[in-house]
Protein backbone atom coordinates (compact mmCIF):
# COMPACT_ATOMS: atom_id res chain seq x y z
CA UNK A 1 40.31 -31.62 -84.19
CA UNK A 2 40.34 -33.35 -80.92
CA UNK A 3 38.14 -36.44 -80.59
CA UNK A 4 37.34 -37.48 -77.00
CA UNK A 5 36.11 -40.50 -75.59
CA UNK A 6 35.48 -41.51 -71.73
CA UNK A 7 35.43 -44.89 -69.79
CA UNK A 8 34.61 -46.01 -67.06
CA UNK A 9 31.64 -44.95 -65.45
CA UNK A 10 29.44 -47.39 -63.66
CA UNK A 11 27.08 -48.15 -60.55
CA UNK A 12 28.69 -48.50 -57.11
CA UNK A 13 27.50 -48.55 -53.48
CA UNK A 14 28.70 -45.52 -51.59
CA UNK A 15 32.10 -45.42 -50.43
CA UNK A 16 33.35 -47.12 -53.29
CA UNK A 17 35.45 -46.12 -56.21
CA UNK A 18 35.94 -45.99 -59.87
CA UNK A 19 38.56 -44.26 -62.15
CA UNK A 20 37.24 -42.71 -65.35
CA UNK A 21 39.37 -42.31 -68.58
CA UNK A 22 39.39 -40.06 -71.57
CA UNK A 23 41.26 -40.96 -74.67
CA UNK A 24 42.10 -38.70 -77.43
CA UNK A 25 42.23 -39.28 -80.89
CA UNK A 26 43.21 -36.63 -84.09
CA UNK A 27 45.54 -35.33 -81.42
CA UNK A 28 47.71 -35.98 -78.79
CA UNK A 29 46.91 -33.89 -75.10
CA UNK A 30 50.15 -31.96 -75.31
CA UNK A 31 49.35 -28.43 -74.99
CA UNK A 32 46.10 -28.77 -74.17
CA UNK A 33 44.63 -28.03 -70.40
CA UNK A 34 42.07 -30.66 -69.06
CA UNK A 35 38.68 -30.33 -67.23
CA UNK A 36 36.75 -33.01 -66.12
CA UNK A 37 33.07 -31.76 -65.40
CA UNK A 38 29.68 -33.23 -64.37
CA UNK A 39 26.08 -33.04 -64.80
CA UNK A 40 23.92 -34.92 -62.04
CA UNK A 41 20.02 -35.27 -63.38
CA UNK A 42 17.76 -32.28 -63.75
CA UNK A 43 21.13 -29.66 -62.82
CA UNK A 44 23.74 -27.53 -64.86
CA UNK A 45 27.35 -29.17 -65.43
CA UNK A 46 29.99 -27.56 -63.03
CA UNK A 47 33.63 -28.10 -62.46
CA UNK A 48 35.17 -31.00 -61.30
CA UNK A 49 38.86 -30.91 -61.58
CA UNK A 50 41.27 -29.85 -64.02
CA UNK A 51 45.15 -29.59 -65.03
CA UNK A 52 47.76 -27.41 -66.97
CA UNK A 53 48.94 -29.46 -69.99
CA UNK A 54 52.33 -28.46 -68.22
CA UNK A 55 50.88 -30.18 -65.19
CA UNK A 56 52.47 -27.42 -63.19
CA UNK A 57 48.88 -26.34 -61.79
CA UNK A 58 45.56 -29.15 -60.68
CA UNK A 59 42.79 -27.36 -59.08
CA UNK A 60 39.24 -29.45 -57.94
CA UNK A 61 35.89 -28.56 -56.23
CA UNK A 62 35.71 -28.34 -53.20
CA UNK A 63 33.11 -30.63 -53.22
CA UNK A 64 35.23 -33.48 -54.44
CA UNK A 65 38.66 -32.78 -52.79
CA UNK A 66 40.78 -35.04 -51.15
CA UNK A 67 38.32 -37.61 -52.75
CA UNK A 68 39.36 -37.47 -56.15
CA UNK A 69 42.70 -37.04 -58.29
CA UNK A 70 43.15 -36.12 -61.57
CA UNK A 71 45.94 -37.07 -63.94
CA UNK A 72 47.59 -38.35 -67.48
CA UNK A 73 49.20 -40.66 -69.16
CA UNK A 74 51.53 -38.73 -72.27
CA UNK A 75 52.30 -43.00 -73.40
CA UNK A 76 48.83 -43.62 -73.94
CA UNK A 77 47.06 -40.47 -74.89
CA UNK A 78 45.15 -41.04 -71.96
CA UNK A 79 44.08 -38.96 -68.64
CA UNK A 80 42.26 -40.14 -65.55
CA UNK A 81 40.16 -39.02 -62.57
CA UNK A 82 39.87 -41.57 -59.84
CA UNK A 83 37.08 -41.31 -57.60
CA UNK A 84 37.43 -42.77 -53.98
CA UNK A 85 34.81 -42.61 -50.98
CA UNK A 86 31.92 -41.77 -53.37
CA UNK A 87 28.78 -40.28 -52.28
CA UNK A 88 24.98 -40.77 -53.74
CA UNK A 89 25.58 -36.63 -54.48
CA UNK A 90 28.34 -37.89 -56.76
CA UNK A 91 25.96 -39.23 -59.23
CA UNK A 92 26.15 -37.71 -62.37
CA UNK A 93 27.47 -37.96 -66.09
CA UNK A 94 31.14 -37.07 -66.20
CA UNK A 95 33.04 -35.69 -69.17
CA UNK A 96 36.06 -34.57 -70.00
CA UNK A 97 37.56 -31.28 -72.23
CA UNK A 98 40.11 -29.96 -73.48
CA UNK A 99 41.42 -26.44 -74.25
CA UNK A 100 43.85 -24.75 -75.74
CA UNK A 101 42.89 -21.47 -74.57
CA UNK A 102 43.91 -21.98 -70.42
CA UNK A 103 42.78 -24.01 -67.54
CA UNK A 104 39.81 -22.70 -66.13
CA UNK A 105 36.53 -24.01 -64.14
CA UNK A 106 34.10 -22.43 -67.05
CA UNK A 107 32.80 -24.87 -69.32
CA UNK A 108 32.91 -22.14 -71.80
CA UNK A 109 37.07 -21.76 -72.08
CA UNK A 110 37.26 -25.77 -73.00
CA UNK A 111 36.77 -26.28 -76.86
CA UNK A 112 36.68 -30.11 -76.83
CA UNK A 113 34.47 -32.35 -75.32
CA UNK A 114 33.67 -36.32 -74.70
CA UNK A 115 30.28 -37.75 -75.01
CA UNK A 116 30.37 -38.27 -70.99
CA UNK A 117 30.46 -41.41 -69.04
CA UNK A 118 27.29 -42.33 -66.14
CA UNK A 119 28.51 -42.84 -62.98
CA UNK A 120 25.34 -43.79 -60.31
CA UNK A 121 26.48 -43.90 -56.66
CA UNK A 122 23.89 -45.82 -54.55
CA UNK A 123 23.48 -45.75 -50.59
């Protein structure tokens, strides 16, 4: 069993930035691919970015590339998405998951999942 938690989210004027984390607990993230998604009010979660546990393969939205990168830390148990030159459209709550299965941008392949984090971008 995988327990997830996220940090990090906040309120910030457009253009700014914030870096959410996800700590695991009852397991390290070895082996496990990572997917960071999003809900904004009122609309379905979709795909933000994601990584190979190997680390060999990152893929994002297109809606969020070149804006934000996503990555780990093995020495704290810990991965990251940073978020730069937000946008009002950015607003959402963000979780992470993990899966054990493969990386993909389907909610439905990730087994684990945080309790999500706010993030509100203003304009």
């Amino acid at each position: 069993q995988v327990h997830l938690v996220e940090s990090g989210g906040g309120s910030v004027q457009a253009g700014g930035s914030l870096r959410l984390s996800c700590t695991a607990s009852g397991h390290t993230f070895n082996n496990y691919h990572i997917g960071w998604f999003r809900q904004p009010p009122g609309k379905d979660r979709t795909f933000v970015a994601g990584f190979s546990w190997s680390g060999d393969w990152t893929i994002y939205a297109d809606s969020v590339k070149g804006r934000f990168t996503a990555s780990r830390d093995d020495s704290s148990n810990t991965v990251y998405l940073q978020m730069k030159s937000l946008k009002p459209e950015d607003t959402a709550v963000y979780y992470c998951a993990a899966s054990d299965r493969r990386i993909s941008t389907s909610g439905h392949e990730y087994t684990y999942w945080g309790q999500g984090t706010q993030v509100t971008v203003s304009s």
